[in-house]
Protein backbone atom coordinates (compact mmCIF):
# COMPACT_ATOMS: atom_id res chain seq x y z
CA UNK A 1 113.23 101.79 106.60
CA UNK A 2 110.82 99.36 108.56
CA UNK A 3 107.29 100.78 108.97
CA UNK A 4 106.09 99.08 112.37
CA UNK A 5 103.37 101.80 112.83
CA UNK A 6 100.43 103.67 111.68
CA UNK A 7 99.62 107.15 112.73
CA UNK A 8 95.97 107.94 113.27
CA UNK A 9 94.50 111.64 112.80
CA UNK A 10 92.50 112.02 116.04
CA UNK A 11 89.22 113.12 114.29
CA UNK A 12 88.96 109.96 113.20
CA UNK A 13 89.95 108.49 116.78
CA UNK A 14 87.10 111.10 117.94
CA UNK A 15 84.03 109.70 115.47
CA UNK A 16 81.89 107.78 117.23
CA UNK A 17 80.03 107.45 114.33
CA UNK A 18 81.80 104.77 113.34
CA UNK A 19 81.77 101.46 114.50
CA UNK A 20 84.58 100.03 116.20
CA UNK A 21 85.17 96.92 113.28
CA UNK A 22 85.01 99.91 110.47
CA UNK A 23 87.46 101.97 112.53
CA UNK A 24 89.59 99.05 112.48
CA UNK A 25 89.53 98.39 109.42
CA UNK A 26 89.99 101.95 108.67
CA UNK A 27 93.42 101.57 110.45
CA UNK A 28 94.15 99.01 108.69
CA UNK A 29 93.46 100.84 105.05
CA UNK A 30 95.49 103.77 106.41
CA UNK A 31 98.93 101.53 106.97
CA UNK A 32 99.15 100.74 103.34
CA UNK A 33 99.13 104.71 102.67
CA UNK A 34 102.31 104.93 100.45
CA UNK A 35 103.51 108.48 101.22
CA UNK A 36 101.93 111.73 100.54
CA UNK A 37 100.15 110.00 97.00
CA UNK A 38 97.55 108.96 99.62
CA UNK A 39 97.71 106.03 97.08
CA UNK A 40 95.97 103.08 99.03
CA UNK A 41 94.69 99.55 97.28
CA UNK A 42 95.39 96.54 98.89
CA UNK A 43 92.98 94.13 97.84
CA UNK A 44 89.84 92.79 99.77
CA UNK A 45 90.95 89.56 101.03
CA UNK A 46 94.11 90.92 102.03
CA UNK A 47 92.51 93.41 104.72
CA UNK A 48 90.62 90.47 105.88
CA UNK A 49 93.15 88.31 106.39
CA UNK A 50 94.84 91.33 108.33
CA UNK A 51 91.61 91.84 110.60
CA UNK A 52 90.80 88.09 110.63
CA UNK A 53 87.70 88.11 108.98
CA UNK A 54 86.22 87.43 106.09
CA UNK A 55 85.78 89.45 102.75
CA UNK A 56 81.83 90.18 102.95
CA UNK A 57 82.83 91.31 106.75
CA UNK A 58 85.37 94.02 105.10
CA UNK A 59 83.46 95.01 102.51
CA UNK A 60 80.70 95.81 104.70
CA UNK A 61 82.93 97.81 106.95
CA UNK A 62 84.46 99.75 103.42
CA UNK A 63 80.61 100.02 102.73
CA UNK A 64 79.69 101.77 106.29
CA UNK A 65 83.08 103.92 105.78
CA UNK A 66 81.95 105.14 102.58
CA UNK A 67 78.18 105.77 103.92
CA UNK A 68 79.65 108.15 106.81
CA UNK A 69 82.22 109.90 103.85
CA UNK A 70 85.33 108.79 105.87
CA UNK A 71 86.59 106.97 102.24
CA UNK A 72 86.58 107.01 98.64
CA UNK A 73 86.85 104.00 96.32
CA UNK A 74 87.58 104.37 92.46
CA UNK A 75 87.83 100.48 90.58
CA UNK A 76 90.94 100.25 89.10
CA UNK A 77 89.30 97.15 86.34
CA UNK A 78 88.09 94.18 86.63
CA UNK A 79 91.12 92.02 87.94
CA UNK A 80 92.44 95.04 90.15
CA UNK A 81 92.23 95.86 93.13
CA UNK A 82 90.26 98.80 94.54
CA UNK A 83 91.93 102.27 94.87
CA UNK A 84 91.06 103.72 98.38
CA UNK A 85 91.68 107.32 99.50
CA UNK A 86 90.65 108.63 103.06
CA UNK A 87 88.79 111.94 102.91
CA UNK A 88 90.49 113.87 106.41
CA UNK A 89 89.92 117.17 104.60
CA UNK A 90 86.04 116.56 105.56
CA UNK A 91 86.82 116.29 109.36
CA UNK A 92 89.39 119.58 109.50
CA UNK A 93 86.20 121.45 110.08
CA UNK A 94 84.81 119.69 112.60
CA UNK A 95 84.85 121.35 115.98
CA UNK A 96 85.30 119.00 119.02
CA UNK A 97 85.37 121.13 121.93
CA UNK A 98 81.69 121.13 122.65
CA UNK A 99 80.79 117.80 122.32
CA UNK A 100 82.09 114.41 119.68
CA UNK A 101 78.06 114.05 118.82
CA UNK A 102 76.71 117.24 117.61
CA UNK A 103 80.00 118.12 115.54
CA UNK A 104 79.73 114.60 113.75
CA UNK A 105 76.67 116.27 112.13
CA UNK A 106 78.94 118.60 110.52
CA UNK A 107 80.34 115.74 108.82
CA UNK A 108 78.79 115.50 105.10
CA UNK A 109 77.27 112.46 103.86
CA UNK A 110 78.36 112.72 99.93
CA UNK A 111 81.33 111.78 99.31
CA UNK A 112 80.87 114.03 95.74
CA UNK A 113 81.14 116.70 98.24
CA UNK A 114 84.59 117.06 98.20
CA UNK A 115 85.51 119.24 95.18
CA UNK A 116 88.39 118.06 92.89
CA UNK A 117 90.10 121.41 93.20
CA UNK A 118 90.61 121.33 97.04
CA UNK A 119 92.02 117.74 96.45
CA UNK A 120 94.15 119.25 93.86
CA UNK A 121 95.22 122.56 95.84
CA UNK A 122 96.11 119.91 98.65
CA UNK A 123 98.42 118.11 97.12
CA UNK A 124 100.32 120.75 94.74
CA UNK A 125 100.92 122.22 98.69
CA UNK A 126 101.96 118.77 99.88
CA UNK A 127 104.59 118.37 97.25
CA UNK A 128 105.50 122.17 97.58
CA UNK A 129 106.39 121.15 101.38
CA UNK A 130 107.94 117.85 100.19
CA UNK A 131 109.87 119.85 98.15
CA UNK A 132 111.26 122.47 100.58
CA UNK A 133 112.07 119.71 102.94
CA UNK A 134 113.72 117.59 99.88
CA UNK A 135 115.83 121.09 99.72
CA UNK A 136 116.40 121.44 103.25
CA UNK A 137 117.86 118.03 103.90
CA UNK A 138 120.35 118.35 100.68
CA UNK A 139 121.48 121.57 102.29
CA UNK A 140 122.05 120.12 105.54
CA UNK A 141 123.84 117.01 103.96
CA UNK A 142 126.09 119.18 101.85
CA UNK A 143 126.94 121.49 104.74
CA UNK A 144 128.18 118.02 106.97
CA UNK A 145 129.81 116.59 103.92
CA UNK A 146 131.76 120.17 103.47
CA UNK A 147 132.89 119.61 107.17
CA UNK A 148 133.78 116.39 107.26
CA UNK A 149 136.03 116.73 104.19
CA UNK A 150 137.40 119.88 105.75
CA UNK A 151 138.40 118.05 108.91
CA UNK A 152 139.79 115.42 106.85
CA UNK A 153 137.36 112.78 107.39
């Protein structure tokens, strides 16, 4: 299936922290997301080439994302590509109903901050869901394939 969009979670769309070129290329870093892995490393030169600008621009924008906690980076070696992951657990506390600039001081600066088990617990419920709806969609697909053979399809 074609991919011709990128969702967004709004507490990123709500941090005006952030400048408007790192938000972009935050965007862009979130569209190579390959499914629930939150598995993200397109290279450097590839963002900018995306954004129209050049490298030093992006990494300075990757720099200023990292700074405010919104991403992660772990090198992958020395020919390979960075491996990105976006940290939206941080901003699931945030309260916005009072007002976007005194809850962006909830936001922690460290990115250490973020315990391994909470990334862990996260995704053994992700693929419990991914799982369930793997299961659901099988039992669905069985059910039509049991009518349409009864109805002599």
């Amino acid at each position: 299936m074609k991919k011709d969009f990128t969702q967004v979670a709004n507490q990123f769309i709500k941090d005006s922290s952030l400048s408007d070129s790192a938000f972009r290329t935050l965007v862009v870093l979130i569209s190579f997301k390959y499914g629930n892995a939150g598995r993200i490393y397109p290279s450097q030169a590839t963002i900018a080439k995306i954004r129209g600008k050049n490298r030093r621009t992006i990494i300075k924008h990757i720099k200023e994302l990292k700074t405010k906690g919104v991403v992660e980076s772990k090198k992958r070696g020395y020919s390979s590509t960075n491996e990105y992951f976006i940290n939206s657990a941080k901003y699931r506390t945030i309260d916005y109903s009072n007002s976007v600039e005194s809850s962006i001081s909830k936001v922690p600066n460290s990115s250490s901050q973020l315990s391994q088990n909470d990334h862990t617990k996260n995704t053994k419920e992700n693929n419990t869901k991914i799982k369930k709806g793997r299961d659901n969609f099988e039992k669905i697909r069985n059910e039509h394939l049991f009518l349409r053979k009864k109805k002599g399809k």
